[in-house]
C-alpha atoms as a PDB file:
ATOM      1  CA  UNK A   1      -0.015 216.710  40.315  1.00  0.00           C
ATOM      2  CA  UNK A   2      -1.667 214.187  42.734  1.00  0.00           C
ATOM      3  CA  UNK A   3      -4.145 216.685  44.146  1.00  0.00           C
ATOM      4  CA  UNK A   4      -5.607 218.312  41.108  1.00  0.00           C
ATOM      5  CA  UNK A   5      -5.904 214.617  39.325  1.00  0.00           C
ATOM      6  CA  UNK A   6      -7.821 213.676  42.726  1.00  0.00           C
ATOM      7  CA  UNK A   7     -10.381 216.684  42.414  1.00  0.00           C
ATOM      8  CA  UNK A   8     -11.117 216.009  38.621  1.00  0.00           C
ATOM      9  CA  UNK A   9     -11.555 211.948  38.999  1.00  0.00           C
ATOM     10  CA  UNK A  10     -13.923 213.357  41.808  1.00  0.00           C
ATOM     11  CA  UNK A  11     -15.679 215.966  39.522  1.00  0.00           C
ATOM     12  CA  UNK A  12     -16.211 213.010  36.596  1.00  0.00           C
ATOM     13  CA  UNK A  13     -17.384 210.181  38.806  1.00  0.00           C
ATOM     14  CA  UNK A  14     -20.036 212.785  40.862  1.00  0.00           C
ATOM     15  CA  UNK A  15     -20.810 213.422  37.246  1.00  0.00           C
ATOM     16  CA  UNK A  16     -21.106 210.273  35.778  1.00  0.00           C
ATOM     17  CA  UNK A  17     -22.886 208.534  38.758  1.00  0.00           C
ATOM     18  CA  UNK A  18     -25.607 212.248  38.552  1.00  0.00           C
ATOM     19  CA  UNK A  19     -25.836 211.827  34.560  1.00  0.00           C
ATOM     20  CA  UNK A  20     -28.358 208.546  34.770  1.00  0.00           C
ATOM     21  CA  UNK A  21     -30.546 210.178  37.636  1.00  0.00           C
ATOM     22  CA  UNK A  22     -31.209 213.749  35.827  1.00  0.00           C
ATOM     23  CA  UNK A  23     -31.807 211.879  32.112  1.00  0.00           C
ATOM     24  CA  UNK A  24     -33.958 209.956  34.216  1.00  0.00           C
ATOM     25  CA  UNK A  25     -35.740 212.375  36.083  1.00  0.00           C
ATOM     26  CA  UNK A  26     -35.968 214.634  32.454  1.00  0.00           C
ATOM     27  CA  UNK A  27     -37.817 211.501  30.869  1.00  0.00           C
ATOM     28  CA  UNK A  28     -39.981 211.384  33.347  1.00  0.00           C
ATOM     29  CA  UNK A  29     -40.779 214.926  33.460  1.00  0.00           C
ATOM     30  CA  UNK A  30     -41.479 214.618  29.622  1.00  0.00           C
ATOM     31  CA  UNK A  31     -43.527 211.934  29.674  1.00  0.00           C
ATOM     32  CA  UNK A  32     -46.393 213.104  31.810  1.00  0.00           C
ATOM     33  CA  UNK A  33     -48.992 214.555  31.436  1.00  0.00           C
ATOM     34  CA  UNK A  34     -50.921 214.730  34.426  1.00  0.00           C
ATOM     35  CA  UNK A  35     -52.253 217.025  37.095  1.00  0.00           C
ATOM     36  CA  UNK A  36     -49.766 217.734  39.524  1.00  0.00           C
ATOM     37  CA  UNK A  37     -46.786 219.337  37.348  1.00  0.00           C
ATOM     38  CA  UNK A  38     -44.960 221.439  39.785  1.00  0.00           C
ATOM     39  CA  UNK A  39     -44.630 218.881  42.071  1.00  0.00           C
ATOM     40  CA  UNK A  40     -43.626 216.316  39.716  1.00  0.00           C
ATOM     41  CA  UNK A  41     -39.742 216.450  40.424  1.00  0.00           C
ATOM     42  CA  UNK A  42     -40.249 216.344  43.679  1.00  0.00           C
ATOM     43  CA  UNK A  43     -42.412 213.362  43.718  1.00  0.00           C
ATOM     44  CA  UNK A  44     -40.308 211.454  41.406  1.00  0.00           C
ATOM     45  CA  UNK A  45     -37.339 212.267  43.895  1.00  0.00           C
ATOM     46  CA  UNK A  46     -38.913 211.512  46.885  1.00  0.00           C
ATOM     47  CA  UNK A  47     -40.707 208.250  45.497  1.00  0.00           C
ATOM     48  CA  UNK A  48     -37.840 206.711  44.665  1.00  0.00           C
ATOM     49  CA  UNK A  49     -35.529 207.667  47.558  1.00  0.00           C
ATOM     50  CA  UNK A  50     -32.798 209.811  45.387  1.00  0.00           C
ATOM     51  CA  UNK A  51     -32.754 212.696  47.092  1.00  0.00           C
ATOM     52  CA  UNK A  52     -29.663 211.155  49.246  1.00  0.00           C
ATOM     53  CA  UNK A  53     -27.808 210.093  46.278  1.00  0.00           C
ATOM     54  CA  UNK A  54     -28.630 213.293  44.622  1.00  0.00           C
ATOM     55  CA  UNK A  55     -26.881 215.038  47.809  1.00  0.00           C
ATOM     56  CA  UNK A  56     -23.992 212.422  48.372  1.00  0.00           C
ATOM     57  CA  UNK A  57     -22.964 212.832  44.842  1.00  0.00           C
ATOM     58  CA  UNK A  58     -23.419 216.951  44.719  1.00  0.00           C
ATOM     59  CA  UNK A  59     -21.294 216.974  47.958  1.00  0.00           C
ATOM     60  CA  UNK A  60     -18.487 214.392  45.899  1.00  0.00           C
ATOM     61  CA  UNK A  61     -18.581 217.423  43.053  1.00  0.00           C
ATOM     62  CA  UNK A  62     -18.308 220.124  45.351  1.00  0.00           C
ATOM     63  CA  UNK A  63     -15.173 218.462  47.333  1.00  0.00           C
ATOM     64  CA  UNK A  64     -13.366 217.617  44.094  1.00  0.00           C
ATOM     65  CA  UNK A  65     -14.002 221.103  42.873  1.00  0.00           C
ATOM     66  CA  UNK A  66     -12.823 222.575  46.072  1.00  0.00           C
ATOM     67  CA  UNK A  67      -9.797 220.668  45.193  1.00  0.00           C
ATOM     68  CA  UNK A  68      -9.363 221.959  42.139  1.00  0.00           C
ATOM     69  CA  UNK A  69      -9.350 225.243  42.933  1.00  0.00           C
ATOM     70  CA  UNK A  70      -7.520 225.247  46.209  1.00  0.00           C
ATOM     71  CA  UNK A  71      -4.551 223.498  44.248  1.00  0.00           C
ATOM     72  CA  UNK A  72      -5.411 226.197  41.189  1.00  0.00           C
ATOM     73  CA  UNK A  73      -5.026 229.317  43.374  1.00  0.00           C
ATOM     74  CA  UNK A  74      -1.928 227.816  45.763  1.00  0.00           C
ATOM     75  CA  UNK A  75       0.235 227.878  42.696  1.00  0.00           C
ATOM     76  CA  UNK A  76       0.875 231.595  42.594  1.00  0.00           C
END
């Protein structure tokens, strides 16, 4: 029971700590109005350093689903 309760707290705190920096990055995309839209993501990424928090907390989601799933398909 240890295992699978690991993976999900895992799952909900990658998601919780992602949830700020995606409503973030959506207000920002819908807020401007300027020249350079296709780039706009990236710049807002890159401008304010994210994309390693964006990774570290992807990489926390993936683990705690691989944990999930390993524990998941071990039960047969």
């Amino acid at each position: 029971m240890r295992k699978p309760l690991l993976g999900f707290s895992l799952m909900l705190s990658a998601s919780l700590g992602l949830s700020p920096i995606i409503n973030g990055i959506m207000e920002y995309v819908l807020s401007y109005d300027g020249y350079h839209q296709k780039w706009l993501i990236f710049n807002f990424i890159t401008r304010f350093h994210l994309q390693y928090l964006i990774l570290f907390l992807i990489g926390i989601w993936i683990i705690g689903l691989y944990i999930l799933c390993k524990e998941y398909f071990s039960k047969d």
